[in-house]
Protein backbone atom coordinates (compact mmCIF):
# COMPACT_ATOMS: atom_id res chain seq x y z
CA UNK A 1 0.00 0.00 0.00
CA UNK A 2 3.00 2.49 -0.08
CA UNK A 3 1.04 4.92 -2.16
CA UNK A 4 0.31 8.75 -1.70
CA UNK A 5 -2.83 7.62 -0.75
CA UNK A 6 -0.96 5.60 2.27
CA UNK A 7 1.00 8.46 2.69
CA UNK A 8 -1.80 10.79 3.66
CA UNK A 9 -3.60 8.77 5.48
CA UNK A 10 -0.51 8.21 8.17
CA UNK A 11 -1.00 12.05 8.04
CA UNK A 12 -4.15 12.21 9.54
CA UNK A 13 -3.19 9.18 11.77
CA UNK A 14 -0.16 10.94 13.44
CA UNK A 15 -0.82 11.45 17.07
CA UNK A 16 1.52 14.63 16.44
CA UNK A 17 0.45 15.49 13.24
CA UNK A 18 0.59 19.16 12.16
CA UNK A 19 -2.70 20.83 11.71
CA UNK A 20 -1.72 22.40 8.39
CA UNK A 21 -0.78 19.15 7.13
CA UNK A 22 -3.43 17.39 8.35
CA UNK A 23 -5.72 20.03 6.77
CA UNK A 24 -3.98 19.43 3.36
CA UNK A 25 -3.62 16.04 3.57
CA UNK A 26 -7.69 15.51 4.05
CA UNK A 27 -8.68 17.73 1.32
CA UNK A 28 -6.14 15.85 -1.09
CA UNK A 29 -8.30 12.80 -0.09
CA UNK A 30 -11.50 14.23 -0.54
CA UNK A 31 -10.64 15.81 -3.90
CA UNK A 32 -8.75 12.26 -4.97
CA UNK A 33 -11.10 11.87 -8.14
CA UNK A 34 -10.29 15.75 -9.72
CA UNK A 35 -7.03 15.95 -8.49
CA UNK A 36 -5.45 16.30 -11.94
CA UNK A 37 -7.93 19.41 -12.59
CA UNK A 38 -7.80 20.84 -9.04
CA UNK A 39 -6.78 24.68 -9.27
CA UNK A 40 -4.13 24.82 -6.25
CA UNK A 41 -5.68 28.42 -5.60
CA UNK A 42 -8.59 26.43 -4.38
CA UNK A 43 -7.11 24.05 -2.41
CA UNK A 44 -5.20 26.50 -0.56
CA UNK A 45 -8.34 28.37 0.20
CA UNK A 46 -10.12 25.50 1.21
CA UNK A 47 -6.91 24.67 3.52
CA UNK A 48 -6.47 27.75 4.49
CA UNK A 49 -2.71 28.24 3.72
CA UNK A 50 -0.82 29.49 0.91
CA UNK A 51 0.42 27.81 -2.52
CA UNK A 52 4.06 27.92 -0.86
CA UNK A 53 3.00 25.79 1.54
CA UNK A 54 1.07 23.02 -0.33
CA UNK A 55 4.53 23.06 -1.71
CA UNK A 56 6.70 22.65 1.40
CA UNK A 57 4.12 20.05 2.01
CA UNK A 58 5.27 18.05 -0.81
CA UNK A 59 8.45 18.33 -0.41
CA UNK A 60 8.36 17.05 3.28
CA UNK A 61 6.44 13.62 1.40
CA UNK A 62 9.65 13.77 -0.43
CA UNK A 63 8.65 15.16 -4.06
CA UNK A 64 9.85 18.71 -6.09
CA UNK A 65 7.01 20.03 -5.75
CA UNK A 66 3.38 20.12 -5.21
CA UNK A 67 2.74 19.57 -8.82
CA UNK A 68 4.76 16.13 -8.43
CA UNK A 69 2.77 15.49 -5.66
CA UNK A 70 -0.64 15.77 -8.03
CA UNK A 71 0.96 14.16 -10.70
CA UNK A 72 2.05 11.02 -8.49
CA UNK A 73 -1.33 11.14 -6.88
CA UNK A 74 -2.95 10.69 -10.28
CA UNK A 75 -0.72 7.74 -11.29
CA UNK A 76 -2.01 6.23 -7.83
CA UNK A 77 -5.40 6.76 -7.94
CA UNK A 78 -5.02 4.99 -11.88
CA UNK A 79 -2.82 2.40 -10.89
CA UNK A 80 -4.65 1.04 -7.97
CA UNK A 81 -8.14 1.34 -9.56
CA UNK A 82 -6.67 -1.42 -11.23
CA UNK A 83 -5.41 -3.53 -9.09
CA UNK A 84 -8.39 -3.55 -7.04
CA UNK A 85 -10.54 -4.70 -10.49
CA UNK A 86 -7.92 -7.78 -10.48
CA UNK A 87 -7.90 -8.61 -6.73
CA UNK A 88 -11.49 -8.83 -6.92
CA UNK A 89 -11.66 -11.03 -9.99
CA UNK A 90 -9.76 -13.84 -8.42
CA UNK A 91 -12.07 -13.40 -5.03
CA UNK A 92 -15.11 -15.26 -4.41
CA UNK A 93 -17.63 -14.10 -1.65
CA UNK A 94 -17.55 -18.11 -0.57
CA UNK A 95 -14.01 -18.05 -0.15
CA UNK A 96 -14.14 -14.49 1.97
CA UNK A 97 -16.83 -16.31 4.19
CA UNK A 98 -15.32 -19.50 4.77
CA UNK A 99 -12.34 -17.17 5.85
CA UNK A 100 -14.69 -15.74 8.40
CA UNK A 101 -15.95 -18.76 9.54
CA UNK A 102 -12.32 -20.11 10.54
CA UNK A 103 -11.09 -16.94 12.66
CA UNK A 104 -14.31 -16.71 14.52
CA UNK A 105 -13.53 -17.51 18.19
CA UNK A 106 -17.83 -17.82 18.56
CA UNK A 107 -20.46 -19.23 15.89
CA UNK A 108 -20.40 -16.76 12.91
CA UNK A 109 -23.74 -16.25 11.82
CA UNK A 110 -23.24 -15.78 8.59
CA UNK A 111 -27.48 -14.62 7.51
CA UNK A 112 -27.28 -11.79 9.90
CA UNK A 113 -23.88 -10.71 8.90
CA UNK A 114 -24.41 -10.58 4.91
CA UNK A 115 -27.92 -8.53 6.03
CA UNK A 116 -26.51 -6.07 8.06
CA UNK A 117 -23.36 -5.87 5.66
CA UNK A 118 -25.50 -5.28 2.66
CA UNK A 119 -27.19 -2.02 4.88
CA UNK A 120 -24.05 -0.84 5.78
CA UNK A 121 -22.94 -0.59 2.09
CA UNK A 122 -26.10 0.41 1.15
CA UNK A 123 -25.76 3.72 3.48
CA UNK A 124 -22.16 4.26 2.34
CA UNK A 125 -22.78 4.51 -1.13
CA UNK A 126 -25.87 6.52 -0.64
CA UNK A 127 -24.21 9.14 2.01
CA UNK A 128 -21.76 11.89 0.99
CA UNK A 129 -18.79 10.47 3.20
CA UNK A 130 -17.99 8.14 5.60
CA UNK A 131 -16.69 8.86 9.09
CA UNK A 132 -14.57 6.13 10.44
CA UNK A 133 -14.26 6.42 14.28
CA UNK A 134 -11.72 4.23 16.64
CA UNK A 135 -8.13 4.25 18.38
CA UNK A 136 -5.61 4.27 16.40
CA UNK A 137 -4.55 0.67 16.13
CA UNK A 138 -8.13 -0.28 14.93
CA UNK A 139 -7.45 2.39 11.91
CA UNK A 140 -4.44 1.34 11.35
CA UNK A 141 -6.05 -2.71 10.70
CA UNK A 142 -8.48 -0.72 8.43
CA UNK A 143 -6.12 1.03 6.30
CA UNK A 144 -6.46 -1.12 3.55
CA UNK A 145 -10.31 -0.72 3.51
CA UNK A 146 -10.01 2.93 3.57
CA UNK A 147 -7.97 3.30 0.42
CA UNK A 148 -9.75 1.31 -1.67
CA UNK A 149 -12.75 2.35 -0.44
CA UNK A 150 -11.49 6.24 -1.44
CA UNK A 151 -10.24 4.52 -4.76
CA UNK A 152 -14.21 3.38 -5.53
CA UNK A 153 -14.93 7.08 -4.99
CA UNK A 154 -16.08 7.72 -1.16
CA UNK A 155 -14.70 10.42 0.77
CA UNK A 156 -13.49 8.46 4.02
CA UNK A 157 -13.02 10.93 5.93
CA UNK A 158 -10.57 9.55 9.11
CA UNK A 159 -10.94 10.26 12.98
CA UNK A 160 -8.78 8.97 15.11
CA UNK A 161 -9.66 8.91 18.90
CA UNK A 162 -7.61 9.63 21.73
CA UNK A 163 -7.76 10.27 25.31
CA UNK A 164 -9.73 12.99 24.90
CA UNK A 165 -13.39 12.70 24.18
CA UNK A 166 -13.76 14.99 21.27
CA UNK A 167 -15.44 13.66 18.67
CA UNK A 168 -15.82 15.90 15.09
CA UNK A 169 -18.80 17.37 13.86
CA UNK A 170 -20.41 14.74 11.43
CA UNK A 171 -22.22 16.63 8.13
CA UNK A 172 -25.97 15.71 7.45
CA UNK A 173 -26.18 12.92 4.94
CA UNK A 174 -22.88 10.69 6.37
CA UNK A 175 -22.65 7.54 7.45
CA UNK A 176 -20.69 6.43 10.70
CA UNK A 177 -18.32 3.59 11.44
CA UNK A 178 -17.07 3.15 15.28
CA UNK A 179 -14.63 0.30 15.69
CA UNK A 180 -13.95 -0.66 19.04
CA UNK A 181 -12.97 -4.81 19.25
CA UNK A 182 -13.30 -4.56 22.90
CA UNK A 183 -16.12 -2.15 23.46
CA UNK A 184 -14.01 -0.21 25.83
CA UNK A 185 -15.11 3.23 23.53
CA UNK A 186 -18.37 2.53 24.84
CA UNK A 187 -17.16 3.31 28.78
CA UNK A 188 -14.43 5.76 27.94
CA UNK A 189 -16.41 8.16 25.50
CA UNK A 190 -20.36 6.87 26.67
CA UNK A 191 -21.74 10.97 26.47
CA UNK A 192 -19.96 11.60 23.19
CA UNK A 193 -20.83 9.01 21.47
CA UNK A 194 -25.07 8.88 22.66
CA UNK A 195 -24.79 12.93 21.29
CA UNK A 196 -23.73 11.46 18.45
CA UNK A 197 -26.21 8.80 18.18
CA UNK A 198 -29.29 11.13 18.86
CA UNK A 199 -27.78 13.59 15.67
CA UNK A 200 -27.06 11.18 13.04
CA UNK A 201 -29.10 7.97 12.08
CA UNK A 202 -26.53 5.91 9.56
CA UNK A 203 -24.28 4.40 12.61
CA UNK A 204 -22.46 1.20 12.81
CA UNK A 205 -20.63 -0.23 15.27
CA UNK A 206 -17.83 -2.76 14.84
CA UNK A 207 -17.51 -4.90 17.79
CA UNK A 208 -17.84 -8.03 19.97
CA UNK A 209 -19.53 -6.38 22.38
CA UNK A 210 -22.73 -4.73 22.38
CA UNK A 211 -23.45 -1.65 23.15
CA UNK A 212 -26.17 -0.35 26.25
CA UNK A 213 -28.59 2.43 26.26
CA UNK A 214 -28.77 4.76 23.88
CA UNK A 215 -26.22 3.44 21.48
CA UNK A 216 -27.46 0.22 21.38
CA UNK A 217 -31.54 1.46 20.05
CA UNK A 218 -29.69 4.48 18.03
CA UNK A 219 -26.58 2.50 16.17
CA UNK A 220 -26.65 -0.99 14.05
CA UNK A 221 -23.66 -3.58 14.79
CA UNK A 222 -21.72 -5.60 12.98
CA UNK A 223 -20.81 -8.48 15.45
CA UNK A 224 -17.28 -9.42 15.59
CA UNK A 225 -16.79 -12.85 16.88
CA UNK A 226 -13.93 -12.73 19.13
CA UNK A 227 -13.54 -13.42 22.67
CA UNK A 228 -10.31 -12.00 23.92
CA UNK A 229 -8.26 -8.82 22.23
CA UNK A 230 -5.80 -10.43 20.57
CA UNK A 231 -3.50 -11.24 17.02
CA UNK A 232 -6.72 -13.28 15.87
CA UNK A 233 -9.20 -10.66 16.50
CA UNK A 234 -6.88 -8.30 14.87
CA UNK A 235 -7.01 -10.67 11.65
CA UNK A 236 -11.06 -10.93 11.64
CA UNK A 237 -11.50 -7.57 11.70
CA UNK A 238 -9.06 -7.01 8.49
CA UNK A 239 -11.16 -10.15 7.11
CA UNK A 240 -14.45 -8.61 7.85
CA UNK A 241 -13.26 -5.46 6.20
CA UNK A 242 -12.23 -7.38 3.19
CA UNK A 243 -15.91 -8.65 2.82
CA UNK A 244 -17.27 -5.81 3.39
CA UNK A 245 -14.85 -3.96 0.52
CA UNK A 246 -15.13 -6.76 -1.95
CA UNK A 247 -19.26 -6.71 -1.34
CA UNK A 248 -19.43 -2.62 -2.27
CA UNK A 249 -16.93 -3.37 -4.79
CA UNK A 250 -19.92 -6.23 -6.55
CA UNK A 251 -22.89 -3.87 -5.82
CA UNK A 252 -21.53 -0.54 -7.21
CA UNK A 253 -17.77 -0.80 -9.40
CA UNK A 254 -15.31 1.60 -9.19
């Protein structure tokens, strides 16, 4: 996955990251498909910095320039377009299941999960973006998903949690993805995350544990069958996020 892509996603990621670059590096994403026609006087405005700095940005990723930058970006977004047409033509959806089926530390039941996948990637493709909210270990596992899911045209737009219960302001028409193996969100960041619940209706929650109250009538899950927090829970999740891409990938192309 070393792509620009990658590259601006571990942006967003850093726990240090600088705000400027972080701004940059989120509009690049969300502009991914017009990239190659983007005026840079309106991505500066829209990241409220100057063209100097878009290039100082690219030069810190390692390229001449910012125009580099665009013109790598471009080559990315082309070359892994098709990569992820070939991966998926020598996938099977029995084969991804079957996968599932093995990792699962509890019965995988494999009806509810193909329903409630199917709605999930119903409201992504409908909704203007997708939020994707957990630690950052859990977005790490799901960088994979999140580039090719940006490849097939969503804006993912990535929020990394910390000790700090600040969650960002979702935009109407978005769907939501916490991931939290453990459920341990639910105790840390419980009044956060029921505000969030009563705003916005297109919630899912990636777990093995439920969640109570408010959360639990307000947000859908996707039940991850683990019983411990571990290397093989770590692997499911990947492998449920693989299903999930390769599903949206059938329903709705590139």
């Amino acid at each position: 996955m070393n792509t620009v892509i990658t590259m601006l996603l571990m942006i967003i990621l850093g726990s240090f990251q600088d705000e400027t670059d972080s701004e940059i590096a989120k509009q690049l994403i969300k502009n991914a498909h017009r990239i190659s026609t983007l005026p840079m006087a309106e991505l500066s405005d829209a990241c409220q910095c100057s063209p100097s700095t878009l290039h100082k940005f690219a030069r810190r990723l390692g390229f001449d320039d910012f125009t580099r930058l665009r013109t790598q970006m471009v080559t990315t977004m082309k070359v892994r377009r098709g990569q992820l047409i070939h991966r998926h033509a020598l996938t099977s959806e029995e084969t991804l299941l079957k996968r599932l089926k093995l990792l699962s530390d509890e019965s995988f039941d494999e009806t509810a999960f193909i329903r409630i996948v199917r709605q999930f990637n119903e409201h992504i493709h409908a909704d203007q973006e997708l939020y994707i909210l957990a630690a950052g270990y859990p977005q790490a596992i799901a960088l994979n998903y999140i580039e090719d899911m940006i490849i097939m045209g969503k804006n993912v737009i990535v929020c990394p949690i910390g000790y700090r219960p600040q969650l960002p302001v979702i935009r109407e028409r978005a769907a939501v993805a916490i991931i939290t193996l453990t459920g341990k969100l639910f105790d840390y960041f419980r009044e956060p995350l029921e505000k969030l619940a009563q705003e916005n209706t297109d919630i899912f929650v990636f777990s093995a544990r439920s969640p109570a109250g408010l959360l639990a009538e307000k947000t859908a899950v996707i039940h991850v069958p683990v019983t411990g927090d571990d290397e093989n829970a770590n692997v499911l999740l990947a492998e449920m996020l693989r299903y999930i891409k390769y599903m949206y990938f059938q329903a709705y192309g590139v």
